[in-house]
C-alpha atoms as a PDB file:
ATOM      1  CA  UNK A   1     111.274  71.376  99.502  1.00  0.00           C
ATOM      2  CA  UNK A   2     111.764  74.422  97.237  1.00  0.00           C
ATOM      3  CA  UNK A   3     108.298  76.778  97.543  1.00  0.00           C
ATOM      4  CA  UNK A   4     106.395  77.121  94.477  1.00  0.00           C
ATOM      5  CA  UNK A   5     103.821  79.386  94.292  1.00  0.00           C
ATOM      6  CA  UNK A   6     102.060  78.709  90.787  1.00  0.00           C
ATOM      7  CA  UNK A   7     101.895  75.082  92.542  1.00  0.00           C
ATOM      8  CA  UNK A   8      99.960  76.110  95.308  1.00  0.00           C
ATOM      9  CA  UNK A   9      97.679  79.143  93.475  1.00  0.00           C
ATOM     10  CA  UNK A  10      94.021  77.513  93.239  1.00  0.00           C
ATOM     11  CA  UNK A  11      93.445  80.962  91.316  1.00  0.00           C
ATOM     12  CA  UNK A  12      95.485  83.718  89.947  1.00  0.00           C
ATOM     13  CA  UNK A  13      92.834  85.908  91.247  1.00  0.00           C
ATOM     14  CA  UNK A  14      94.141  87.043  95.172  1.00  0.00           C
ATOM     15  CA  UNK A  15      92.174  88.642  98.054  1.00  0.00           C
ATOM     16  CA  UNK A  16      93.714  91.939  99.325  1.00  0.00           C
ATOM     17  CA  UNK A  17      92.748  92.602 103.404  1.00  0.00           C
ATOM     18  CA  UNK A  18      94.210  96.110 103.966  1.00  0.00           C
ATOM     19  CA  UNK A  19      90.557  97.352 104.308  1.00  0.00           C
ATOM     20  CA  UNK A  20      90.094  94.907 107.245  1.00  0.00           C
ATOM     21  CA  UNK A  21      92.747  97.397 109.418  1.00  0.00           C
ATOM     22  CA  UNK A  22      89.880  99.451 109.641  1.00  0.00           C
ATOM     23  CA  UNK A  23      90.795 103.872 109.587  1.00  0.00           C
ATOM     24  CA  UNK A  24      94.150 102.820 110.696  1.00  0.00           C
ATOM     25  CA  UNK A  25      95.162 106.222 112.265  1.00  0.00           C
ATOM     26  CA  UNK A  26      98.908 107.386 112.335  1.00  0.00           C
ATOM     27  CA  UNK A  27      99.580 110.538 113.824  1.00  0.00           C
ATOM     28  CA  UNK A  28      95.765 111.941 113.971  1.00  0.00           C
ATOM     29  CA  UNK A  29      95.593 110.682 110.116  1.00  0.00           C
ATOM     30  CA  UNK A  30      94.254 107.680 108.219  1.00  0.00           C
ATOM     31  CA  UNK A  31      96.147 105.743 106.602  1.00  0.00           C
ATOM     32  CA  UNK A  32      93.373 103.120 106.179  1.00  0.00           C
ATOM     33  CA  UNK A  33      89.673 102.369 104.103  1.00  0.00           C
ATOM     34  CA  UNK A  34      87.331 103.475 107.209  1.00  0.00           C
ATOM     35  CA  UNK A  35      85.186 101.384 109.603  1.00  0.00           C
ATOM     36  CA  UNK A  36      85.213  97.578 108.796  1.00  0.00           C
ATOM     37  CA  UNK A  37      82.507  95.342 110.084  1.00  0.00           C
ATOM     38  CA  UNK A  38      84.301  92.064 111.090  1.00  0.00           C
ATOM     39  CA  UNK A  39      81.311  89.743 110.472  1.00  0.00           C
ATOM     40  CA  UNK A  40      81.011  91.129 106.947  1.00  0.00           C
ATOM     41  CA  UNK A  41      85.033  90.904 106.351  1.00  0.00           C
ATOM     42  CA  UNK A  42      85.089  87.141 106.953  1.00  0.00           C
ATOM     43  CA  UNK A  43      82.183  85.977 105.520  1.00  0.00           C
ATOM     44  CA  UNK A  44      84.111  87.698 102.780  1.00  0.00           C
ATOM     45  CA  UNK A  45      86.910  85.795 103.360  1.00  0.00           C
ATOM     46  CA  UNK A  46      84.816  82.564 103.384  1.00  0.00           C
ATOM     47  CA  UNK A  47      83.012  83.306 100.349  1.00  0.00           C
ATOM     48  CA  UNK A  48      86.865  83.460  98.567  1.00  0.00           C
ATOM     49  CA  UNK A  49      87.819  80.331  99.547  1.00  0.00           C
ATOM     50  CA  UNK A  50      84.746  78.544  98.590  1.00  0.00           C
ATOM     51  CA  UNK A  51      85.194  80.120  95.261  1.00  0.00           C
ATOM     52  CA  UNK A  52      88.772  78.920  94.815  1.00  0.00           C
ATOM     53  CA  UNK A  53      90.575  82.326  95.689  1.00  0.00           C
ATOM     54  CA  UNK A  54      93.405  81.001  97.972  1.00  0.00           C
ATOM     55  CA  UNK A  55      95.852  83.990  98.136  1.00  0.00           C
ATOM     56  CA  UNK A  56      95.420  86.177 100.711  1.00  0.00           C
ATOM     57  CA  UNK A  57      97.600  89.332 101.529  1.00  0.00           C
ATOM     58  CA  UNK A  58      97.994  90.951 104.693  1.00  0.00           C
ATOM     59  CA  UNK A  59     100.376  93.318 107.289  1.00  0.00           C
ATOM     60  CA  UNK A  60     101.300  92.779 110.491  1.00  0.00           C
ATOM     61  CA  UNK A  61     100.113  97.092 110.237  1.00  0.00           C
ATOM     62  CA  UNK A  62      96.839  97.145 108.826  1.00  0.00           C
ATOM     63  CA  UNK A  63      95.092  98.161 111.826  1.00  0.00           C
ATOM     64  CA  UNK A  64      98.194  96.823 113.976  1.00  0.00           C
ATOM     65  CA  UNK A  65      97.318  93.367 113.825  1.00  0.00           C
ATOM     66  CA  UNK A  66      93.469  93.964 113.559  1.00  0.00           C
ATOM     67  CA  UNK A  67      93.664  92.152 109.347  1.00  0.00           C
ATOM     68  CA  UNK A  68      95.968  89.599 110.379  1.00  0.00           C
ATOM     69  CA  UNK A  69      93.267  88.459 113.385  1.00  0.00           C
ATOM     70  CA  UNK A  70      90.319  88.834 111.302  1.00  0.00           C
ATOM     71  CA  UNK A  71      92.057  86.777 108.629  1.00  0.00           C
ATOM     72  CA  UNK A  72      93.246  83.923 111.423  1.00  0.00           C
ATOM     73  CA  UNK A  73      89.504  83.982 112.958  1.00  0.00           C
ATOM     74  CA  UNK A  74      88.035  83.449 109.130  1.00  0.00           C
ATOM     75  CA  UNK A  75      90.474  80.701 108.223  1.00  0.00           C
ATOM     76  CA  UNK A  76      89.608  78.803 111.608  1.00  0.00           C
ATOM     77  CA  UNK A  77      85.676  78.947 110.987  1.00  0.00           C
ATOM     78  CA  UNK A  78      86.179  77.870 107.573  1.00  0.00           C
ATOM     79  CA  UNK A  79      87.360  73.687 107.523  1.00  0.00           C
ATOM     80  CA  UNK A  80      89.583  74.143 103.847  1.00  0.00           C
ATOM     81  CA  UNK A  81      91.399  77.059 105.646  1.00  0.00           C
ATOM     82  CA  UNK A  82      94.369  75.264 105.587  1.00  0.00           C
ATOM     83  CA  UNK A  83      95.048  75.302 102.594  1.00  0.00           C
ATOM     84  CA  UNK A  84      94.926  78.985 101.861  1.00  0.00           C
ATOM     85  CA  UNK A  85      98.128  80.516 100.843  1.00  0.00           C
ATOM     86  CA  UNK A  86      99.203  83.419 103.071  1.00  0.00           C
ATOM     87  CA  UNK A  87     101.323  86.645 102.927  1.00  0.00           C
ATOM     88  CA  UNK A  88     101.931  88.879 105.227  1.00  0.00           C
ATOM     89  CA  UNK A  89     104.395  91.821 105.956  1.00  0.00           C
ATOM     90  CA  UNK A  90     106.593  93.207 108.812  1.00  0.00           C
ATOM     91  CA  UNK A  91     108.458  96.137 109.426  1.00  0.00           C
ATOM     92  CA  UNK A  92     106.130  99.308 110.341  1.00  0.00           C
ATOM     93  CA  UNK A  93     106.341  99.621 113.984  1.00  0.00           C
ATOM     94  CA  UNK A  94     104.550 102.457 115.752  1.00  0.00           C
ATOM     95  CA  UNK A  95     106.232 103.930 119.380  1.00  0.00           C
ATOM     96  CA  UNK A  96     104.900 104.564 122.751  1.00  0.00           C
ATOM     97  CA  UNK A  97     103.840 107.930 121.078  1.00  0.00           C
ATOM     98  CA  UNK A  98     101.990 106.819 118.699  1.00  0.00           C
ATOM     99  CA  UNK A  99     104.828 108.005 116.291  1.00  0.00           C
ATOM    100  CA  UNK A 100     105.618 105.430 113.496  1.00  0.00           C
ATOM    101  CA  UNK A 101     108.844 104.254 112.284  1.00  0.00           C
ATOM    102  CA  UNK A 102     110.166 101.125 110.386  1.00  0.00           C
ATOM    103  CA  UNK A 103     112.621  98.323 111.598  1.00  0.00           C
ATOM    104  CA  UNK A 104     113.791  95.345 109.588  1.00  0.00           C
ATOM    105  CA  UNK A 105     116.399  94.127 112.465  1.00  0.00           C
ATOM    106  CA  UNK A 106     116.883  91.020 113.308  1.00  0.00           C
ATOM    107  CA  UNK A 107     115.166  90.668 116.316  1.00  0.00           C
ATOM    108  CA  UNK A 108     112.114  92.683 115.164  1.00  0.00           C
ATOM    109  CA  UNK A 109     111.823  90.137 112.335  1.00  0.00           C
ATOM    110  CA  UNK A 110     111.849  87.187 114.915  1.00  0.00           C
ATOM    111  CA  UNK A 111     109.087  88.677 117.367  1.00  0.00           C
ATOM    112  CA  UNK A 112     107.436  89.897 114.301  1.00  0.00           C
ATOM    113  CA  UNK A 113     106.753  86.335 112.917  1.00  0.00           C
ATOM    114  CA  UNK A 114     105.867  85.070 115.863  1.00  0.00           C
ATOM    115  CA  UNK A 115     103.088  87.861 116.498  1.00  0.00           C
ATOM    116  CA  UNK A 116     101.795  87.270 113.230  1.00  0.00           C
ATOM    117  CA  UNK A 117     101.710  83.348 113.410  1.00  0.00           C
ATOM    118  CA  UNK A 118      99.869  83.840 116.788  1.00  0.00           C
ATOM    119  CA  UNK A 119      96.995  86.146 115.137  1.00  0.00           C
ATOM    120  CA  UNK A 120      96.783  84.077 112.146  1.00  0.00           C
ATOM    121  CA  UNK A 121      96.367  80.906 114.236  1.00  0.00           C
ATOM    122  CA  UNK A 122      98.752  79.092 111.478  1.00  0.00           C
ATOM    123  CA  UNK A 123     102.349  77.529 112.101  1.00  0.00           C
ATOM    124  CA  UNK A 124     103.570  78.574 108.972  1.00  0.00           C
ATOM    125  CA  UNK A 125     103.557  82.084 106.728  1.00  0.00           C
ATOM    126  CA  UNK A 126     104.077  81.189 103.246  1.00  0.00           C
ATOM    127  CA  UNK A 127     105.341  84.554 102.420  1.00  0.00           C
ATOM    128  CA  UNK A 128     106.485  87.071 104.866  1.00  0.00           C
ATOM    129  CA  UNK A 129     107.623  90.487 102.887  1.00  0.00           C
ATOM    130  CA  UNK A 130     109.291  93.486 104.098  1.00  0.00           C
ATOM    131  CA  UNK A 131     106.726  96.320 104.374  1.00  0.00           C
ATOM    132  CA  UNK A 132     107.470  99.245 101.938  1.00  0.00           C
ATOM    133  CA  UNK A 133     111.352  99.570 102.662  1.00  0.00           C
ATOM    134  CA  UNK A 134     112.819 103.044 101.801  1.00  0.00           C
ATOM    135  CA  UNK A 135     113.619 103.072  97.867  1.00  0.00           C
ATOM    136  CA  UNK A 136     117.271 103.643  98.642  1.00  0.00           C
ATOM    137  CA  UNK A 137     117.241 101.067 100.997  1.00  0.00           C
ATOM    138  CA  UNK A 138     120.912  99.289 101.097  1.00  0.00           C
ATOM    139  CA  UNK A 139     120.148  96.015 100.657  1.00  0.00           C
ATOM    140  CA  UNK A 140     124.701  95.549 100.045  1.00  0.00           C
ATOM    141  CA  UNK A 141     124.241  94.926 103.698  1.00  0.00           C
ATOM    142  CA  UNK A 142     121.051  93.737 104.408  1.00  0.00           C
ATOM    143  CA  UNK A 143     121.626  90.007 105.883  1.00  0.00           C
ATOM    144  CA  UNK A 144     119.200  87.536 103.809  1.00  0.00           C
ATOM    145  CA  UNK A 145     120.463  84.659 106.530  1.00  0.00           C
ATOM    146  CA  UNK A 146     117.914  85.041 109.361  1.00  0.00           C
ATOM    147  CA  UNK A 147     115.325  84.874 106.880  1.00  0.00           C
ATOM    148  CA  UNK A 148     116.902  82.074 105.184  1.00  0.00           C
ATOM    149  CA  UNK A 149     116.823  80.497 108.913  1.00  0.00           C
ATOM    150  CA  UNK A 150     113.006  81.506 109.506  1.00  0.00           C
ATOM    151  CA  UNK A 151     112.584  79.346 106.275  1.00  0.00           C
ATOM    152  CA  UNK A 152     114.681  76.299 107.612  1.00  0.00           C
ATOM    153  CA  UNK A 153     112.811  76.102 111.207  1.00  0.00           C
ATOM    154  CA  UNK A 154     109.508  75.672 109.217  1.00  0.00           C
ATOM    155  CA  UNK A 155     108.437  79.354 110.065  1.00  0.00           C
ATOM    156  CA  UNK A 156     107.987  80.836 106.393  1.00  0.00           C
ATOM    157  CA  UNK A 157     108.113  79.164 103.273  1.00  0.00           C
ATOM    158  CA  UNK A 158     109.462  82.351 100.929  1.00  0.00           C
ATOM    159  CA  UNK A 159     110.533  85.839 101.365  1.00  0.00           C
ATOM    160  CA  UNK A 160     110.730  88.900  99.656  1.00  0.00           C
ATOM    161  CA  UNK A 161     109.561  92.387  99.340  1.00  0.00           C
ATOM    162  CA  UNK A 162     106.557  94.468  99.395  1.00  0.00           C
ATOM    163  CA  UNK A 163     108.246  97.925  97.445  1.00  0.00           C
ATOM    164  CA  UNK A 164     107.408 101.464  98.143  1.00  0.00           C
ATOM    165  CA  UNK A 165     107.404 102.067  94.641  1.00  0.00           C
ATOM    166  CA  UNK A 166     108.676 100.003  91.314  1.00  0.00           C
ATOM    167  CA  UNK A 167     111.943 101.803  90.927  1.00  0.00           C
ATOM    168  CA  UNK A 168     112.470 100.371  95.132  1.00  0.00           C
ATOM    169  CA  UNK A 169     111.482  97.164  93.801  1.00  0.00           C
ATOM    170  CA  UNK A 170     114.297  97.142  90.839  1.00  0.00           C
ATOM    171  CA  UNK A 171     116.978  97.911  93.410  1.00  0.00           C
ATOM    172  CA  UNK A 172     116.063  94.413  95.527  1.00  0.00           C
ATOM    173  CA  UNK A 173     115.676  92.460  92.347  1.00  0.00           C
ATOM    174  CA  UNK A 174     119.388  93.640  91.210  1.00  0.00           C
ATOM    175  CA  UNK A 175     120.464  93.310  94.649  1.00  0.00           C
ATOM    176  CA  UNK A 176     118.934  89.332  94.319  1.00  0.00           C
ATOM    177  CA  UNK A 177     116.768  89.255  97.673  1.00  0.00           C
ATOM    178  CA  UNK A 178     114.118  86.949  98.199  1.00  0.00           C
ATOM    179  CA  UNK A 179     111.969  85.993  95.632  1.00  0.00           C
ATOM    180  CA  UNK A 180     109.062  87.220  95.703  1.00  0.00           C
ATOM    181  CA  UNK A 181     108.342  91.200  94.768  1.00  0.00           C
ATOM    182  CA  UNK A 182     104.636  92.663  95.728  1.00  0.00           C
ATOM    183  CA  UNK A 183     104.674  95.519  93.381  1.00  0.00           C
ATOM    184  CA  UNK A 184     102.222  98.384  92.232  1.00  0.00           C
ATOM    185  CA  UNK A 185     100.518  97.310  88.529  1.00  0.00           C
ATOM    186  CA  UNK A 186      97.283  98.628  87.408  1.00  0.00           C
ATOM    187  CA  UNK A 187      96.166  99.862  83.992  1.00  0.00           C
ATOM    188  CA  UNK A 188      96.692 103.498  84.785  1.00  0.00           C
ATOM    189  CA  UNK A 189     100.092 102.566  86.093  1.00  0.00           C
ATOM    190  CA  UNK A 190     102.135 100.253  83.932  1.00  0.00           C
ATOM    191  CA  UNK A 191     105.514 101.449  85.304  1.00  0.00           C
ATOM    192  CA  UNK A 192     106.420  97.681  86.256  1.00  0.00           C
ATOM    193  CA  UNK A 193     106.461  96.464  82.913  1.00  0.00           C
ATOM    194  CA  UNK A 194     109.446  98.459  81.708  1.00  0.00           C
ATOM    195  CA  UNK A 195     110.923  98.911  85.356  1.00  0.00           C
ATOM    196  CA  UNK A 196     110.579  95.287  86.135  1.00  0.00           C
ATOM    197  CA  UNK A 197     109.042  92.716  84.339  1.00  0.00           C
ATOM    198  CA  UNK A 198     111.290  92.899  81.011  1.00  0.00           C
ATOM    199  CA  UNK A 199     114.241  92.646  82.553  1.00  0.00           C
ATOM    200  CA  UNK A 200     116.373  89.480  83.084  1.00  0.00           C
ATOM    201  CA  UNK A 201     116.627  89.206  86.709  1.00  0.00           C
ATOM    202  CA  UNK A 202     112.622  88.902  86.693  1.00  0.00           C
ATOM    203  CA  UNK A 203     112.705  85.531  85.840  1.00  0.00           C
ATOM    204  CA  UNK A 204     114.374  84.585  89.155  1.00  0.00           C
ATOM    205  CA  UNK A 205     110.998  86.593  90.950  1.00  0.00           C
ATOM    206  CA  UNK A 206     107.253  85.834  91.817  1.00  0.00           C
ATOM    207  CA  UNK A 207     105.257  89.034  91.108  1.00  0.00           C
ATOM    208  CA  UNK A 208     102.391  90.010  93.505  1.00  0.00           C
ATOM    209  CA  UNK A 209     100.354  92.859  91.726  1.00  0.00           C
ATOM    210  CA  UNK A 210      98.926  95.404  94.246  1.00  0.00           C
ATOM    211  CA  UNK A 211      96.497  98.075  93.532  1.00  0.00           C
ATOM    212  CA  UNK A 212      95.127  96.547  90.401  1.00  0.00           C
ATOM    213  CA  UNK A 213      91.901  98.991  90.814  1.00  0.00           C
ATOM    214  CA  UNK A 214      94.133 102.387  91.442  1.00  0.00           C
ATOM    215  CA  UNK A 215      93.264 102.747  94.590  1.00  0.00           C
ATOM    216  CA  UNK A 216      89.296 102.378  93.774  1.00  0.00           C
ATOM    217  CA  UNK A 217      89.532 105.102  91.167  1.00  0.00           C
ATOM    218  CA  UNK A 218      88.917 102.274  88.413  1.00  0.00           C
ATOM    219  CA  UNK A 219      85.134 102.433  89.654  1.00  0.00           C
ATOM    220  CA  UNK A 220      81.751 102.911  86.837  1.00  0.00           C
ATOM    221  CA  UNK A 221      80.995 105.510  89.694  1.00  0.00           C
ATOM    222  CA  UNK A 222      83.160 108.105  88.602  1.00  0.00           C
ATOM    223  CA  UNK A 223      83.140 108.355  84.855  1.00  0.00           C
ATOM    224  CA  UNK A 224      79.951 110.193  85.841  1.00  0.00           C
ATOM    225  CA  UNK A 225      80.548 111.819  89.366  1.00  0.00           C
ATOM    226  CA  UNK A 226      83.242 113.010  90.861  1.00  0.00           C
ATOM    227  CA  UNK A 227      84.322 110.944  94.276  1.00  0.00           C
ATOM    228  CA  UNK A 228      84.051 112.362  97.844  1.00  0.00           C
ATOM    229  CA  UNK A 229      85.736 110.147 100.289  1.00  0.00           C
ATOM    230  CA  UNK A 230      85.072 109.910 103.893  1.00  0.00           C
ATOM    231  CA  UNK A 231      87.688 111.789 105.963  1.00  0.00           C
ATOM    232  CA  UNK A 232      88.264 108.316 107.684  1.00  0.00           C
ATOM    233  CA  UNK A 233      89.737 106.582 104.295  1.00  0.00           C
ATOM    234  CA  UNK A 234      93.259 107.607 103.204  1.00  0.00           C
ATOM    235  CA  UNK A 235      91.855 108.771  99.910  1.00  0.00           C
ATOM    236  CA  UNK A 236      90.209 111.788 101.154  1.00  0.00           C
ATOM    237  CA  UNK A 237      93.934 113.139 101.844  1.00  0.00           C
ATOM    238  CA  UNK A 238      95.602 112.699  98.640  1.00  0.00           C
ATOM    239  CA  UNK A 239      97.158 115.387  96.783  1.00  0.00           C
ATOM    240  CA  UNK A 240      94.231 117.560  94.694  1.00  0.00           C
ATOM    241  CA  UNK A 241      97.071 116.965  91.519  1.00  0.00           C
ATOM    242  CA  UNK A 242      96.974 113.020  92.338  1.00  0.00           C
ATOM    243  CA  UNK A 243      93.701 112.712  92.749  1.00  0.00           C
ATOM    244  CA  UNK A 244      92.731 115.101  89.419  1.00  0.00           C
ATOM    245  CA  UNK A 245      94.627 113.097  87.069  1.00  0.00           C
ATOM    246  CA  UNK A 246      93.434 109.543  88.583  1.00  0.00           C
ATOM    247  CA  UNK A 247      89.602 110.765  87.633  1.00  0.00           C
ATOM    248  CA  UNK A 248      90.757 111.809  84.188  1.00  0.00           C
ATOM    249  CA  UNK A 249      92.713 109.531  83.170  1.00  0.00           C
ATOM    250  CA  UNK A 250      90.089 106.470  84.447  1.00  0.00           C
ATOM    251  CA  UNK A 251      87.144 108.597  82.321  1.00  0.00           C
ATOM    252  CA  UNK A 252      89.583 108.111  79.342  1.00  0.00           C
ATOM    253  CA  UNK A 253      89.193 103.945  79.942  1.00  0.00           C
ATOM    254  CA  UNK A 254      85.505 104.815  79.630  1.00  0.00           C
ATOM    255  CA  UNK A 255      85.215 101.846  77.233  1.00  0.00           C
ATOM    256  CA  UNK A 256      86.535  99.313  79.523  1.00  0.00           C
ATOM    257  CA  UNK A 257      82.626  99.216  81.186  1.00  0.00           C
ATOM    258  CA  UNK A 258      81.320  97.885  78.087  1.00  0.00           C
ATOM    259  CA  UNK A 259      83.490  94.748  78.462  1.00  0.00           C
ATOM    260  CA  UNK A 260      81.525  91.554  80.369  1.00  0.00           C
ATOM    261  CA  UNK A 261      81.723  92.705  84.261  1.00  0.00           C
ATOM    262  CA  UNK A 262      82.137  96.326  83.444  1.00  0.00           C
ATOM    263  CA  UNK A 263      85.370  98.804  84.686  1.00  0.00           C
ATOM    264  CA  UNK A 264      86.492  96.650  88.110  1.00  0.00           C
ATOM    265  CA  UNK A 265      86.741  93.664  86.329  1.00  0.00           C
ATOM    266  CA  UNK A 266      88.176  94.606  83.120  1.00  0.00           C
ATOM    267  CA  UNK A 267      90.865  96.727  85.449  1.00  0.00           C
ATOM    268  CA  UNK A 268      91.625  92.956  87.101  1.00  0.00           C
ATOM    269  CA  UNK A 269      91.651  91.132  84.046  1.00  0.00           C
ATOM    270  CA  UNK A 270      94.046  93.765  82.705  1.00  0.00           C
ATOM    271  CA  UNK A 271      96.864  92.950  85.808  1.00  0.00           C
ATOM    272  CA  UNK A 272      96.074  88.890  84.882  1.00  0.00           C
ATOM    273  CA  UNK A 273      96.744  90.066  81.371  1.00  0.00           C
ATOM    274  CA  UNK A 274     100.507  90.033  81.649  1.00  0.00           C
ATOM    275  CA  UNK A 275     102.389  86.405  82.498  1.00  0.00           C
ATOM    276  CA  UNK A 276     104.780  87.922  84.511  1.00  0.00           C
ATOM    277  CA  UNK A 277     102.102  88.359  87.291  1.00  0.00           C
ATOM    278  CA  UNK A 278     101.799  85.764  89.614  1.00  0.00           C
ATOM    279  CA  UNK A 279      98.542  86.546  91.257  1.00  0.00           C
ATOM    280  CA  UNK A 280      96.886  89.933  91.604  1.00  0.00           C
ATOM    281  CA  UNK A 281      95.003  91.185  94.780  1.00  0.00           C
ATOM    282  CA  UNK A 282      91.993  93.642  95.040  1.00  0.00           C
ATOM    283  CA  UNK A 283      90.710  94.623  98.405  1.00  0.00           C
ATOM    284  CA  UNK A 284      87.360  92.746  98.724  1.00  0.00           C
ATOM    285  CA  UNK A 285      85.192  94.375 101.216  1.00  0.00           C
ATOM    286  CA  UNK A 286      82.290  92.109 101.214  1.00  0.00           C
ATOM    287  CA  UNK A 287      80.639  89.424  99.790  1.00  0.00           C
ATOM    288  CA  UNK A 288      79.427  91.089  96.603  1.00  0.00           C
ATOM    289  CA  UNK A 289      82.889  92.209  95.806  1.00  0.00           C
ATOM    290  CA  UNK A 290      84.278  89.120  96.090  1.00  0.00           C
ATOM    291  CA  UNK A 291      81.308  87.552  93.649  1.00  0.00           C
ATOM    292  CA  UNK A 292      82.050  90.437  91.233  1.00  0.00           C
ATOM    293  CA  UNK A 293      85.651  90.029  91.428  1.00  0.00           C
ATOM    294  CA  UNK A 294      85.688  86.392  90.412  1.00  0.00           C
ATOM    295  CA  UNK A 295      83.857  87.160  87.470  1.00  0.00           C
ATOM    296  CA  UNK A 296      87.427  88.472  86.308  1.00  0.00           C
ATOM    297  CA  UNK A 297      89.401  85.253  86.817  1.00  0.00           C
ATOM    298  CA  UNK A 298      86.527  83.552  84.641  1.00  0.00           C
ATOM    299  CA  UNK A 299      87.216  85.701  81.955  1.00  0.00           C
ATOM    300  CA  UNK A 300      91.113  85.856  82.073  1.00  0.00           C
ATOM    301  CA  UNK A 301      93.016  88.328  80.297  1.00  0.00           C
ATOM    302  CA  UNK A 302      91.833  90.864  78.005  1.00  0.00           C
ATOM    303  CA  UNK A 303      92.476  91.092  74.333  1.00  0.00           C
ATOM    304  CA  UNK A 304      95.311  92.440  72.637  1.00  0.00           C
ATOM    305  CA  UNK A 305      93.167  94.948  71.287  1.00  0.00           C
ATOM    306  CA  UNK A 306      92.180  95.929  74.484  1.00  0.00           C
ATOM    307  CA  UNK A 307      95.175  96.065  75.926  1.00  0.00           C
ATOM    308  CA  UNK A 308      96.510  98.401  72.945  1.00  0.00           C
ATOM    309  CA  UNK A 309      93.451 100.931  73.336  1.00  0.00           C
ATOM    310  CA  UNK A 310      94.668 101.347  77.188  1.00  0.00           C
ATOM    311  CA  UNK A 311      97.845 102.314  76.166  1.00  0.00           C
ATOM    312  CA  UNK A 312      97.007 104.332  73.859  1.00  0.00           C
ATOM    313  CA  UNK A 313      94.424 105.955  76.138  1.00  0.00           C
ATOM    314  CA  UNK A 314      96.266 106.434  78.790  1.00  0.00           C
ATOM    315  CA  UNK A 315     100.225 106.642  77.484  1.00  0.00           C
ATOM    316  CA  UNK A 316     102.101 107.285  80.761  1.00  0.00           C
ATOM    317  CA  UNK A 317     101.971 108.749  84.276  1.00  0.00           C
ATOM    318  CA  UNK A 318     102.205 112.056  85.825  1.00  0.00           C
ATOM    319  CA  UNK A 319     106.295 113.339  85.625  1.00  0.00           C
ATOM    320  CA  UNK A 320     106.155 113.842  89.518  1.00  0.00           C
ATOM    321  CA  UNK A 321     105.487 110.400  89.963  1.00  0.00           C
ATOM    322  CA  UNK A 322     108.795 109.658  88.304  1.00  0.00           C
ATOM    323  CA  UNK A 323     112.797 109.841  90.298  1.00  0.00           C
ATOM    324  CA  UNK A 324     114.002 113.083  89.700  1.00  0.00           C
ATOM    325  CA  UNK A 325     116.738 112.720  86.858  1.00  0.00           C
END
């Protein structure tokens, strides 16, 4: 039976867990969202499912393997679990060291599966993504056939990949793996819709839009304050450049918080805004976030006015985010 993911989407509306791998430290640095209280992150959980949000990302990395069991323990409390639709990603390993490195073998995918399946207490992923492959990864020799295998023995349903950056995710949709692409889209950074989502190919691709709140910089909080970020989130180590254009460029949405919902929720509603999205997934913390977030997939998109004022707004992003010609 061919997977179809519109089929199986209660909502369009997903629920993002990388903030359930807790600080997440690589190499003395975070690389996560800080502390995570476990009883909080699956009543969470809970509090999705009863709301009709039955997409839930996850990595096999985010806290290695602390999401994915949070996530299994959740779906096992809750009776409808079942029928929640989950992805999850392989491929960042971390050495005896503590020294991290990536491998999309054969054999790594194999054990990889079978770790995750284990901490998710399921039999089945229904989408198991490669986790932020190089950009000039060569996918000419990149066998699709074990995965194709993984989906015969029952073990995943669909495959794909979650890209490093759009212009990585172009290079697997011309290369034809998978079909399913998790890719970066939020109103500040609308690269995907020239990069990926007008061109033919897409049609053959499911679209998974990550980041829909810029990394939490689409937040009321800042078009007064500037943010300071616990040294235990990732944010508090992002370039001064980065993180200076974000906040300015967010303050120039300003008029997004007079929409119903405010800033969050308009920034959601603008990812569910374009058809070639298949579900979008904000990190949801806690209860209230989850409430607050479903407030967008009421709504649905945003006008055509509004979506015009955000490009005018906010016309591009920074050159050094760009390949080098």
């Amino acid at each position: 039976m061919t997977f179809s993911l519109e089929q199986m989407l209660t909502s369009r509306l997903g629920f993002g867990t990388w903030q359930f791998g807790g600080p997440n430290v690589v190499h003395g640095k975070p690389t996560g969202w800080g502390t995570v209280d476990e009883g909080e992150a699956i009543r969470a959980i809970q509090t999705a499912l009863e709301q009709g949000i039955n997409f839930i990302d996850t990595a096999d990395s985010y806290g290695q393997g602390q999401a994915e069991r949070i996530l299994g323990t959740a779906l096992t409390q809750f009776a409808p679990g079942q029928q929640a639709i989950i992805c999850t990603k392989f491929g960042n390993r971390m050495a005896t060291d503590g020294a991290p490195f990536q491998d999309f073998g054969t054999t790594w995918l194999a054990q990889a599966v079978e770790n995750s399946l284990r901490r998710l207490k399921r039999d089945t992923i229904d989408v198991l993504l490669l986790h932020s492959p190089p950009d000039l990864f060569d996918w000419s020799t990149y066998d699709p056939a074990p995965f194709d295998q993984l989906v015969q023995a029952g073990k995943i349903r669909a495959y794909g990949v979650s890209s490093k950056s759009v212009y990585g995710a172009r290079r697997v949709l011309e290369a034809g793996f998978g079909s399913v692409l998790e890719v970066l889209y939020n109103a500040l950074d609308r690269r995907a819709e020239d990069v990926l989502f007008s061109v033919a190919e897409a049609d053959r691709y499911r679209f998974i839009a990550r980041v829909p709140l810029a990394s939490g910089f689409l937040n009321p909080r800042y078009l007064t304050e500037d943010p300071v970020f616990p040294d235990d989130q990732y944010r508090h180590y992002l370039p001064e450049r980065d993180t200076n254009w974000l906040l300015r460029s967010m303050r120039q949405l300003a008029f997004l918080n007079d929409l119903p919902g405010g800033m969050a929720t308009s920034a959601i509603r603008f990812c569910l805004s374009h058809k070639a999205v298949s579900v979008v997934i904000p990190g949801m913390r806690h209860e209230r976030q989850v409430q607050a977030n479903w407030v967008a997939a009421q709504a649905g998109p945003l006008p055509p006015d509004v979506l015009s004022r955000i490009r005018e707004a906010v016309p591009d992003v920074p050159d050094h985010w760009k390949p080098k010609a």
